[in-house]
Protein backbone atom coordinates (compact mmCIF):
# COMPACT_ATOMS: atom_id res chain seq x y z
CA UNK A 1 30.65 -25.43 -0.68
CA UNK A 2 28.86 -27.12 1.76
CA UNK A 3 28.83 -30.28 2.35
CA UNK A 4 26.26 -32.65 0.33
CA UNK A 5 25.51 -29.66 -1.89
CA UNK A 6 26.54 -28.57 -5.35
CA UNK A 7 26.76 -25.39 -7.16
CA UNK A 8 24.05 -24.37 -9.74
CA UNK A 9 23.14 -20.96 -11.84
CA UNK A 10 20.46 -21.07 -9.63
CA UNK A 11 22.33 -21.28 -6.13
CA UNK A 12 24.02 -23.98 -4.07
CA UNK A 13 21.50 -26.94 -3.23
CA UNK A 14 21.34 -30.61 -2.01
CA UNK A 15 23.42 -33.01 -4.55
CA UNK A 16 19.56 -35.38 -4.78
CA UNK A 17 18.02 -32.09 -6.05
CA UNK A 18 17.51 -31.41 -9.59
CA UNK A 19 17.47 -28.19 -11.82
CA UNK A 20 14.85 -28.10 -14.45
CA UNK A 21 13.75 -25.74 -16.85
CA UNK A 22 10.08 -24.55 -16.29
CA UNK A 23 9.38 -25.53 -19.85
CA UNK A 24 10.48 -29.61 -19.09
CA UNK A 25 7.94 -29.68 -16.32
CA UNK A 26 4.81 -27.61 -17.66
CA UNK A 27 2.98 -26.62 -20.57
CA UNK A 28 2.96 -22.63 -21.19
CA UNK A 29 0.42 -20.45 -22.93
CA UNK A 30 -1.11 -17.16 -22.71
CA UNK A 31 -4.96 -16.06 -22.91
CA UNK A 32 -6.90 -13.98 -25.17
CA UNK A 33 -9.11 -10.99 -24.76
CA UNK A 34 -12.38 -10.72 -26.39
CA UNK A 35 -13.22 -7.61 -29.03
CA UNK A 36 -14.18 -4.87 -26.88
CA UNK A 37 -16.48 -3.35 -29.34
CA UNK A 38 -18.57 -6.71 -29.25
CA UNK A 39 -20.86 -6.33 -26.31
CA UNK A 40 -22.24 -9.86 -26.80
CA UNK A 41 -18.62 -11.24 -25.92
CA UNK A 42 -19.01 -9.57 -22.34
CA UNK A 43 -20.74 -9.71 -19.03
CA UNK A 44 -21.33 -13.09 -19.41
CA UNK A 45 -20.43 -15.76 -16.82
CA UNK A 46 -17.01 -17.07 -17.53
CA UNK A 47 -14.42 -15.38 -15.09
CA UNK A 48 -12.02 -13.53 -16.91
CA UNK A 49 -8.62 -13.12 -15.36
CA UNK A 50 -6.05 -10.45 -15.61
CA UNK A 51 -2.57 -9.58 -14.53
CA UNK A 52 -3.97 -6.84 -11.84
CA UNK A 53 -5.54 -9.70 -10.29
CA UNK A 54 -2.06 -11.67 -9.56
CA UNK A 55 0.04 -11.52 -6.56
CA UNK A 56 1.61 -14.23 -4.91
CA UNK A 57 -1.67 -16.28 -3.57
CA UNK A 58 -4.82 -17.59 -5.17
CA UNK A 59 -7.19 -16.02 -7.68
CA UNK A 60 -10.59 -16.94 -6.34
CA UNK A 61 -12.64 -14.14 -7.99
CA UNK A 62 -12.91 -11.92 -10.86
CA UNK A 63 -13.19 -8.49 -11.72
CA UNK A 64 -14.44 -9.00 -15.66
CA UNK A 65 -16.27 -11.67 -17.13
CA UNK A 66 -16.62 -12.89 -20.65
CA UNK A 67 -19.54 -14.57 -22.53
CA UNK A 68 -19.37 -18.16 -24.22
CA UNK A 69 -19.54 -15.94 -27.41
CA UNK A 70 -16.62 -13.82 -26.35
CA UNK A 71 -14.34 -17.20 -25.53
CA UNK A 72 -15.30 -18.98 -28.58
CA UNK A 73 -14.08 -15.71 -30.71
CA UNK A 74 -10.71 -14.68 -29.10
CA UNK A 75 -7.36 -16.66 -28.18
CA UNK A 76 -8.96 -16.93 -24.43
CA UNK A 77 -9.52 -20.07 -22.93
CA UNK A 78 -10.84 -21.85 -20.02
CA UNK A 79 -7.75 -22.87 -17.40
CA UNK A 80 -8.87 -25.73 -14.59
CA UNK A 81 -8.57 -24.67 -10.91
CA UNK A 82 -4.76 -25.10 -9.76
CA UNK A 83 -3.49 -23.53 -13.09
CA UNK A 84 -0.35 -20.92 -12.30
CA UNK A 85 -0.64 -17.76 -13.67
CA UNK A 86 2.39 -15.19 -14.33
CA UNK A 87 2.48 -11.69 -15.15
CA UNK A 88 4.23 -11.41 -18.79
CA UNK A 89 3.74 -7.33 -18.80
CA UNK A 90 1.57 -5.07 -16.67
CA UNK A 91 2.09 -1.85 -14.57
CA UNK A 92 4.39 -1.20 -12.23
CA UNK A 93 5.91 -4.08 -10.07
CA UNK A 94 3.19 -6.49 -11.84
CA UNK A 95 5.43 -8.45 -14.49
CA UNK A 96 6.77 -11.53 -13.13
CA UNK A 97 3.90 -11.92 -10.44
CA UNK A 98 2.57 -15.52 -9.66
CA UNK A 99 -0.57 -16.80 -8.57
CA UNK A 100 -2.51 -19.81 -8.55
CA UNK A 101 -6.28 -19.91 -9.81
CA UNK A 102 -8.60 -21.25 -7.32
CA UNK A 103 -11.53 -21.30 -10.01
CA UNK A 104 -12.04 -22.33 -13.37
CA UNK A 105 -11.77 -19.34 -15.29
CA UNK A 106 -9.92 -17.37 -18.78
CA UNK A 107 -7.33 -15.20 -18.89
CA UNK A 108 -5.89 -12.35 -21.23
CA UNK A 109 -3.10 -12.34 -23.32
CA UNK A 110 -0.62 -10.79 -20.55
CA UNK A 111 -1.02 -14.33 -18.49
CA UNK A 112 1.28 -16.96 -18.89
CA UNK A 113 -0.89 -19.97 -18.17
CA UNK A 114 1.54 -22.93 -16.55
CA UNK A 115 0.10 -26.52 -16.62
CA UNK A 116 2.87 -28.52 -14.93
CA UNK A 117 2.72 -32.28 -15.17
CA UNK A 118 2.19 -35.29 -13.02
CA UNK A 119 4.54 -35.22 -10.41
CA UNK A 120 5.38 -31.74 -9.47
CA UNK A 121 3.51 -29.95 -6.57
CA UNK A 122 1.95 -26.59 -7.87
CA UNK A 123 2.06 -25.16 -4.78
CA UNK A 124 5.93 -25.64 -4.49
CA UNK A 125 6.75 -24.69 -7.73
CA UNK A 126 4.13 -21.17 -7.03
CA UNK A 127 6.15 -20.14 -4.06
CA UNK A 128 9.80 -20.95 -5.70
CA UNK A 129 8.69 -18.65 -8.87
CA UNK A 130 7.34 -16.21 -5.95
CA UNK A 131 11.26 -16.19 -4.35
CA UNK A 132 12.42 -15.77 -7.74
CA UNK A 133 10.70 -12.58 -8.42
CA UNK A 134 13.46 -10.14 -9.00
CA UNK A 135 15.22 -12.46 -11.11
CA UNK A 136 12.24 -13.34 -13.35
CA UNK A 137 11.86 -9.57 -14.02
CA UNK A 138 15.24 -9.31 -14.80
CA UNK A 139 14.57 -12.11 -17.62
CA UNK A 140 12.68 -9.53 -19.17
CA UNK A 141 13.22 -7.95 -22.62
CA UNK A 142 15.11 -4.97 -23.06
CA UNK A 143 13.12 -2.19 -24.88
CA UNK A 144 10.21 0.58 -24.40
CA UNK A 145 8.23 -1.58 -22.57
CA UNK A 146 10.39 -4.54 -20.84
CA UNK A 147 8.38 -7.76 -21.22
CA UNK A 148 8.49 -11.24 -20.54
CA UNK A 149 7.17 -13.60 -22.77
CA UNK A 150 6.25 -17.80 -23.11
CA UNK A 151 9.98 -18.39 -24.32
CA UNK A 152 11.46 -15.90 -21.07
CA UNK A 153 9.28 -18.03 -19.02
CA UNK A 154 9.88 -21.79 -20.03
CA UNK A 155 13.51 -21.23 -19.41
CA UNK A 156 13.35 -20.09 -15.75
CA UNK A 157 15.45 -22.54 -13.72
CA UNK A 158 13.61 -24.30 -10.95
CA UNK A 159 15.11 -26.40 -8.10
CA UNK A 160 13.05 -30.02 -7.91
CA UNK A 161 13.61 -31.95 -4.78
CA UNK A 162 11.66 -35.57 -4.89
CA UNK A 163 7.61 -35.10 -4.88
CA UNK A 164 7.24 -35.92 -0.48
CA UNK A 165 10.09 -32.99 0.38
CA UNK A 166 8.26 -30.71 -2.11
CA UNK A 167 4.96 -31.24 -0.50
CA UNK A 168 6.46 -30.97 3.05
CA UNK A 169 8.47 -27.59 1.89
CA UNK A 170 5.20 -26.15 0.53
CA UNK A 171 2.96 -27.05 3.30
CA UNK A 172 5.26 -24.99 5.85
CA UNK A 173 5.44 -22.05 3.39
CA UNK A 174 1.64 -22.29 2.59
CA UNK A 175 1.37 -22.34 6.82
CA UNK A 176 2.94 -19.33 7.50
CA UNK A 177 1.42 -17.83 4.39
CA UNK A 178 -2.24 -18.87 6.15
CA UNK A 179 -0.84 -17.01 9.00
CA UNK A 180 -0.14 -13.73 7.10
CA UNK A 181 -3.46 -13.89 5.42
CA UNK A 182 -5.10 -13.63 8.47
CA UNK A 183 -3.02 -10.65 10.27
CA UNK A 184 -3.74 -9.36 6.84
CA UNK A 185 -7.65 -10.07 7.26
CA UNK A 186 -7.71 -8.49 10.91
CA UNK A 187 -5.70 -5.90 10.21
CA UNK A 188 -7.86 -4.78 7.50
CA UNK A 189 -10.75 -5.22 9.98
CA UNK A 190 -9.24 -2.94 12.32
CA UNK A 191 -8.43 -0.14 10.13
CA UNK A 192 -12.19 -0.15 8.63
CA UNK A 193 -13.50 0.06 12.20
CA UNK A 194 -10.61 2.87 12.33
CA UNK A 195 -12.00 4.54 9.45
CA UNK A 196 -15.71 4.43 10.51
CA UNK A 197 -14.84 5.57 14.07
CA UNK A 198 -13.39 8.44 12.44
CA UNK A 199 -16.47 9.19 10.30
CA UNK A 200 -18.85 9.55 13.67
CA UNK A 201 -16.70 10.85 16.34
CA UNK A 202 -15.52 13.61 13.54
CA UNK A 203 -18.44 14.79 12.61
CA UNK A 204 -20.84 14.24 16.22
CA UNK A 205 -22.75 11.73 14.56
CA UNK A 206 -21.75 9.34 17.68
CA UNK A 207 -21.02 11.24 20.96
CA UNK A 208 -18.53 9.57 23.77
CA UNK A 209 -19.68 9.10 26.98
CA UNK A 210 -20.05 12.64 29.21
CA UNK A 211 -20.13 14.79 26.43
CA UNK A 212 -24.06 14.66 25.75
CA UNK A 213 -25.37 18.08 24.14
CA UNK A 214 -28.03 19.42 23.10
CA UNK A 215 -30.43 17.02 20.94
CA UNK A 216 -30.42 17.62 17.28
CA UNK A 217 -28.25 18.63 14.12
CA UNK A 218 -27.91 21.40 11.80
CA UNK A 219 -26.84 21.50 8.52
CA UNK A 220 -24.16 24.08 7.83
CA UNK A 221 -21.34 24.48 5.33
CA UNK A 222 -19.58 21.96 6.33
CA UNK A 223 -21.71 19.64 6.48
CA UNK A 224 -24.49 18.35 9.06
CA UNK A 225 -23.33 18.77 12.95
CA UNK A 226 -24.95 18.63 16.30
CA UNK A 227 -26.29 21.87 17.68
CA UNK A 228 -23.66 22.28 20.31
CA UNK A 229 -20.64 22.22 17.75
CA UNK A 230 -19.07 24.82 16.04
CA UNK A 231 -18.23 25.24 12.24
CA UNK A 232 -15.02 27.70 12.02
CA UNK A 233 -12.13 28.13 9.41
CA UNK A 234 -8.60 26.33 10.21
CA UNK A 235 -7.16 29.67 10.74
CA UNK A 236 -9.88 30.42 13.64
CA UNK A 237 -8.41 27.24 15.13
CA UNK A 238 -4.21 27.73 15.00
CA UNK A 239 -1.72 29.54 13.22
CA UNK A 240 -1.42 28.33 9.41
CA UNK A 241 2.05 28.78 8.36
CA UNK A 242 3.90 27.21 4.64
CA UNK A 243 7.83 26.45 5.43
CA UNK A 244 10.82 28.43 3.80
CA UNK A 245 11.44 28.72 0.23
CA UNK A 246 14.01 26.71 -0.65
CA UNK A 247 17.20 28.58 -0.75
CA UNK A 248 20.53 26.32 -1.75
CA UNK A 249 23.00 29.80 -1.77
CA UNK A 250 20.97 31.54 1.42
CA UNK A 251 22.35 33.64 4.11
CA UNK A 252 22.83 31.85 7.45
CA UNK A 253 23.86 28.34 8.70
CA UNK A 254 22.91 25.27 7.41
CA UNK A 255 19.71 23.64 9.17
CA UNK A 256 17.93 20.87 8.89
CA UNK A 257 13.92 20.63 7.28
CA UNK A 258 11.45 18.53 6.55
CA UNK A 259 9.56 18.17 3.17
CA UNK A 260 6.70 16.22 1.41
CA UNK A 261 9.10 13.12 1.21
CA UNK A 262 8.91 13.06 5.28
CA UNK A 263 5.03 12.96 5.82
CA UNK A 264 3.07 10.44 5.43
CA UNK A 265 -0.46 9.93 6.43
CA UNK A 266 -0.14 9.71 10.63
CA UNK A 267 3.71 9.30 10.58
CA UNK A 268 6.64 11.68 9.98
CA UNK A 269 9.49 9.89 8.60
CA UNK A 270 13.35 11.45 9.36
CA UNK A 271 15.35 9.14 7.68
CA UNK A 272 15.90 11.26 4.70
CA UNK A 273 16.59 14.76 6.11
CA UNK A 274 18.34 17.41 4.10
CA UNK A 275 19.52 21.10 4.97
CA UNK A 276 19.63 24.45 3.72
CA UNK A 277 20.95 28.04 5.03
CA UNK A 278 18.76 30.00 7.11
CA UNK A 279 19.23 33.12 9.58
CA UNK A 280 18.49 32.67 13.14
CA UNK A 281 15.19 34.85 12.37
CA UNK A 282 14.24 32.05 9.69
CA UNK A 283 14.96 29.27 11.62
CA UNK A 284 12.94 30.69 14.31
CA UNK A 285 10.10 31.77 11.89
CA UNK A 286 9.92 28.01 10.38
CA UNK A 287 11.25 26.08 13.52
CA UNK A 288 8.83 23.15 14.58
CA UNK A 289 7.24 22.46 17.62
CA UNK A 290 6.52 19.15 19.20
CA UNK A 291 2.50 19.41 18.58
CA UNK A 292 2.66 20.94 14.91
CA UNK A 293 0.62 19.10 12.18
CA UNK A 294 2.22 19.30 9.14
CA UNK A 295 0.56 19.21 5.79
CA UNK A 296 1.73 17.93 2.17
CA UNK A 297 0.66 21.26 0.03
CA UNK A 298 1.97 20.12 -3.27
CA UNK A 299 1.34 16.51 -4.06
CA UNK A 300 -0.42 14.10 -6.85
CA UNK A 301 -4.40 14.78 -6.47
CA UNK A 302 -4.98 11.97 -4.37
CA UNK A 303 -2.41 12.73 -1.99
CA UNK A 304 -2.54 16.24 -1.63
CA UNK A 305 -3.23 17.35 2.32
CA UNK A 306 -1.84 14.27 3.76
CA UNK A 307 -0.88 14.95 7.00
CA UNK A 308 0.93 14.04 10.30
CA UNK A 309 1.82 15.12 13.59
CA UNK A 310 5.67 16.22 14.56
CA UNK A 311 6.44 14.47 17.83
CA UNK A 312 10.24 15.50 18.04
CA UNK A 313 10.87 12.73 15.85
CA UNK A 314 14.24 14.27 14.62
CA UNK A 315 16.92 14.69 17.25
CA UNK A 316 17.68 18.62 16.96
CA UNK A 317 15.71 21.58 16.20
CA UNK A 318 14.01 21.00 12.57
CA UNK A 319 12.23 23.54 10.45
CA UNK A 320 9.61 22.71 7.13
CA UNK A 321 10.38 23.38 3.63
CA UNK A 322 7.71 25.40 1.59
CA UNK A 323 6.49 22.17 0.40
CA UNK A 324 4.73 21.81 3.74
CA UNK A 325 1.88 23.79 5.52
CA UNK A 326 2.53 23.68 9.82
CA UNK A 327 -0.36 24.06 11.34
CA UNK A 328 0.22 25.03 15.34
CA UNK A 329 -2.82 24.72 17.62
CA UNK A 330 -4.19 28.14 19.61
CA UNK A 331 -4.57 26.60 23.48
CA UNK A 332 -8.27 25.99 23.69
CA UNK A 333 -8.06 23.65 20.22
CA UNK A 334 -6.67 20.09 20.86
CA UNK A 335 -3.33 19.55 18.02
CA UNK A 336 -4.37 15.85 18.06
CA UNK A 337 -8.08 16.30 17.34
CA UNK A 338 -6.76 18.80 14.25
CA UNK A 339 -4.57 16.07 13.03
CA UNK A 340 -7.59 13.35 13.11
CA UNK A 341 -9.75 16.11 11.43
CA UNK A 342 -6.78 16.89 8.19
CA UNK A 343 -6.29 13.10 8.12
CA UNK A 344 -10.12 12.39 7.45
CA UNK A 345 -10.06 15.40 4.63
CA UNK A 346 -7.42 14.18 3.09
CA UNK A 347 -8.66 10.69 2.52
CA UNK A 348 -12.13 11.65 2.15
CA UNK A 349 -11.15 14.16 -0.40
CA UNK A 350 -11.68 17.38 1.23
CA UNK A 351 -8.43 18.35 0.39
CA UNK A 352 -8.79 16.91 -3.59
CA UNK A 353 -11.99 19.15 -3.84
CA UNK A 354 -10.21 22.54 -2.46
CA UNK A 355 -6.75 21.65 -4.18
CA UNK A 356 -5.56 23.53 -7.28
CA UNK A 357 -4.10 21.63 -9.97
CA UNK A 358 -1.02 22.28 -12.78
CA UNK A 359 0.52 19.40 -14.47
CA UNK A 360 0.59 16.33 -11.95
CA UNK A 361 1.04 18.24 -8.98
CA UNK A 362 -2.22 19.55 -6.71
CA UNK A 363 -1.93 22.68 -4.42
CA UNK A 364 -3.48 22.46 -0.89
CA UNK A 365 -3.02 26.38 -1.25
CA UNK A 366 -2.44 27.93 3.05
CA UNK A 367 -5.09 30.86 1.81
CA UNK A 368 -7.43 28.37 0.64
CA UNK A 369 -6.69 25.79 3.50
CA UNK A 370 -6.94 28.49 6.00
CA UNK A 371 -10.53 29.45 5.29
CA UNK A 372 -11.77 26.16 4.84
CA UNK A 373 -14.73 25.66 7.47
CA UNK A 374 -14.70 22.60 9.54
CA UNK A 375 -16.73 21.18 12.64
CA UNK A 376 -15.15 21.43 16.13
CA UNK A 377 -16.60 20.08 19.56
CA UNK A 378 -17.52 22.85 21.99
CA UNK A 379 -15.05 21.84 24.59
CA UNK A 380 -11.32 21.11 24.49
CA UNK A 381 -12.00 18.12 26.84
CA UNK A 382 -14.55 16.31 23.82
CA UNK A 383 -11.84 17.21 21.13
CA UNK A 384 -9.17 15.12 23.24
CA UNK A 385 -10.76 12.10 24.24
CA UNK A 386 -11.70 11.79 20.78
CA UNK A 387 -8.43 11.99 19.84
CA UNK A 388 -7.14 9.61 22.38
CA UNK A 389 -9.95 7.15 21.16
CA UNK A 390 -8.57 7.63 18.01
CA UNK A 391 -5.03 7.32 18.78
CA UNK A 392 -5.95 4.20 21.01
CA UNK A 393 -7.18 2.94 17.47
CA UNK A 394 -4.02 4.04 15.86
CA UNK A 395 -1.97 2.04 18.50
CA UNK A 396 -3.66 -1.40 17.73
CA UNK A 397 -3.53 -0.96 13.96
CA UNK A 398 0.62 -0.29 14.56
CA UNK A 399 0.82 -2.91 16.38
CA UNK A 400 -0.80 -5.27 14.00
CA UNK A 401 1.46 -3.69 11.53
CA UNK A 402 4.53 -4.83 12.93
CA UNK A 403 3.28 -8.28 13.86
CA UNK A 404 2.66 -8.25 10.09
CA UNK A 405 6.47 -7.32 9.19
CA UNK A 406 7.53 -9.54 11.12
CA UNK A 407 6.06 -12.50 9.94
CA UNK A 408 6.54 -11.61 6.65
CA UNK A 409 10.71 -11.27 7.31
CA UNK A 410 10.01 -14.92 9.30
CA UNK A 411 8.47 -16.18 5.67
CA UNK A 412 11.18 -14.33 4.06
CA UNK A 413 13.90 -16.57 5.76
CA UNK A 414 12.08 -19.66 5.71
CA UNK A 415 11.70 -19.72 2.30
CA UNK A 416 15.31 -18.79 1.65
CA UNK A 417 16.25 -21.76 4.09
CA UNK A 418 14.08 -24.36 2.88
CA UNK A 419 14.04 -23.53 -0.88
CA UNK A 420 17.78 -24.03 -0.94
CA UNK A 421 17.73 -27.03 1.05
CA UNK A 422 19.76 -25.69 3.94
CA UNK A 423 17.01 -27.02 6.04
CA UNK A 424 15.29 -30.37 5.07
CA UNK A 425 11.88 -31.46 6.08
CA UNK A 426 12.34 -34.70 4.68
């Protein structure tokens, strides 16, 4: 035990702090939702708040609006600005989420409205709930559906130093929070100017400087291109291969692969490698090259095609699983220009449209990927420097990234420090 401090169910903390019960310091109630079959009770101009809209920082808009009809005729009512809002149930990782409202506005029936009283700063009690995440969920009932509810949430413990060090605490937090919002903001920035880049280098609509050609566009099956461009199939461009079958009881020794669970869009993550026999003529038939795009062929619709370049990223010779498609470059056709054009397919559904569907799992199909017709510069030189510009886009955005997770693990600590009270502002 340190010294000063005392032992709690919620932790060790300072022996001036308190532990209170949610329910001793705020009021708690849920919102209402309006009879959908009532079209009077929507579109009106009363923001209407649900749990998709929480996480962790303050609601200033809405996505649905009720009427005064729709309010007056449903359990929904209006909450001031500075309310806190908790997920009680929602999908995924959504239960247990916290925000604050910024506007006056309703919510449905899966927010927990918290009104705390005089004396207790919102914003310190919104980013104590926020470090208590996990646990809230854990809270939750046990059942088909694991819920919280009012009752779950009055009783969640919170630590209560005096009103100044809970202002001072919160004001650092809600700092480096500002901080994060704004990587978050530029970062965003970046990868729409990313994404548009993409659009008119990709398709000639914007020619870099020295490759001017001839004056004018055609429209051809994939699309409309500029008259110096060709339009060929994948296959015209590199070899299209799909990996090795998997084979647990195979003939030769075990090597290592990679499948879906290793490429993601622009990045091919090793950390979860497994192996399977293969004969030296297998290995060699499925081994990758530093320079091979590889291609998710069975995924969910949305991610189907999503794609990467291998850059020796595991430490020994590596082949691909069926799972995967490899496409290898012929020598006049740029590998990094090819992995630019998959990515853009992918997420501008290219792929989705091609794909073949069964259950919840879409089929890039190597025949059908193969023949697909896409637009290529004339020259090598034009595919590669719009690659590099590309990949000189790619560079800032990972960058930015991991400015971004690093302030975030910064925020992480702080808050672990100062909401324990193993560092005091005050």
């Amino acid at each position: 035990m340190r010294p000063g401090h005392k032992q709690t169910d919620v932790g060790t903390i300072p022996n001036d702090w308190e532990v209170k019960r949610l329910g001793e310091l705020a009021s708690i109630s849920a919102g209402g939702t309006p009879s959908r079959s009532i079209a009077k009770y929507w579109n009106g101009d009363i923001p209407w708040i649900t749990t998709s809209e929480l996480d962790f920082g303050t609601v200033s808009q809405a996505d649905q609006f009720i009427s005064k009809e729709g309010l007056n005729n449903s359990a929904a009512k209006i909450l001031p600005p500075g309310t806190l809002l908790m997920a009680l149930y929602g999908q995924g990782k959504t239960r247990g989420k916290v925000a604050v409202l910024g506007i006056e506005a309703a919510t449905n029936q899966a927010c927990a409205a918290i009104s705390l009283s005089r004396g207790v700063s919102g914003a310190f009690v919104l980013h104590f709930l926020g470090s208590r995440y996990e646990a809230i969920r854990n809270l939750s009932n046990t059942g088909n559906q694991e819920n919280l509810n009012s009752s779950l949430v009055r009783s969640i413990p919170i630590v209560l130093p005096q009103k100044a060090e809970q202002e001072a605490i919160a004001e650092a937090l809600s700092d480096a929070d500002a901080l994060i919002e704004s990587l978050e903001q530029l970062l965003n920035k970046k990868r729409q100017i990313k994404k548009g880049a993409m659009q008119e280098l990709l398709t000639g609509k914007k020619r870099l400087a020295g490759f001017k050609g001839k004056s004018g566009y055609r429209q051809t099956e994939a699309g409309e291109v500029p008259e110096d461009w060709e339009v060929k199939r994948v296959a015209e461009m590199g070899d299209v291969r799909a990996g090795k079958a998997l084979a647990v009881r195979g003939a030769g020794p075990q090597r290592p692969y990679l499948r879906t669970k290793n490429v993601f869009d622009g990045r091919i993550d090793v950390g979860d490698v497994l192996q399977m026999p293969m004969t030296d003529a297998e290995f060699a038939r499925y081994r990758l090259r530093r320079g091979d795009v590889l291609l998710n062929e069975g995924q969910s619709i949305e991610l189907v095609g999503r794609s990467a370049m291998y850059k020796d990223e595991y430490p020994e010779p590596c082949a691909i699983q069926n799972q995967l498609v490899r496409f290898r470059a012929r020598q006049s056709v740029s590998g990094s220009f090819a992995a630019h054009v998959f990515r853009r397919c992918q997420t501008s559904g290219v792929f989705s449209r091609i794909a073949l569907q069964t259950t919840s799992v879409a089929h890039l199909g190597v025949s059908r990927f193969a023949k697909l017709p896409l637009p290529w510069p004339p020259s090598l030189a034009e595919q590669e420097a719009i690659a590099q510009a590309l990949d000189d886009a790619d560079a800032v955005i990972d960058s930015l990234e991991q400015v971004l997770r690093k302030k975030r693990q910064i925020k992480q600590g702080m808050m672990q420090e100062l909401l324990t009270g193993r560092i005091r502002l005050v």
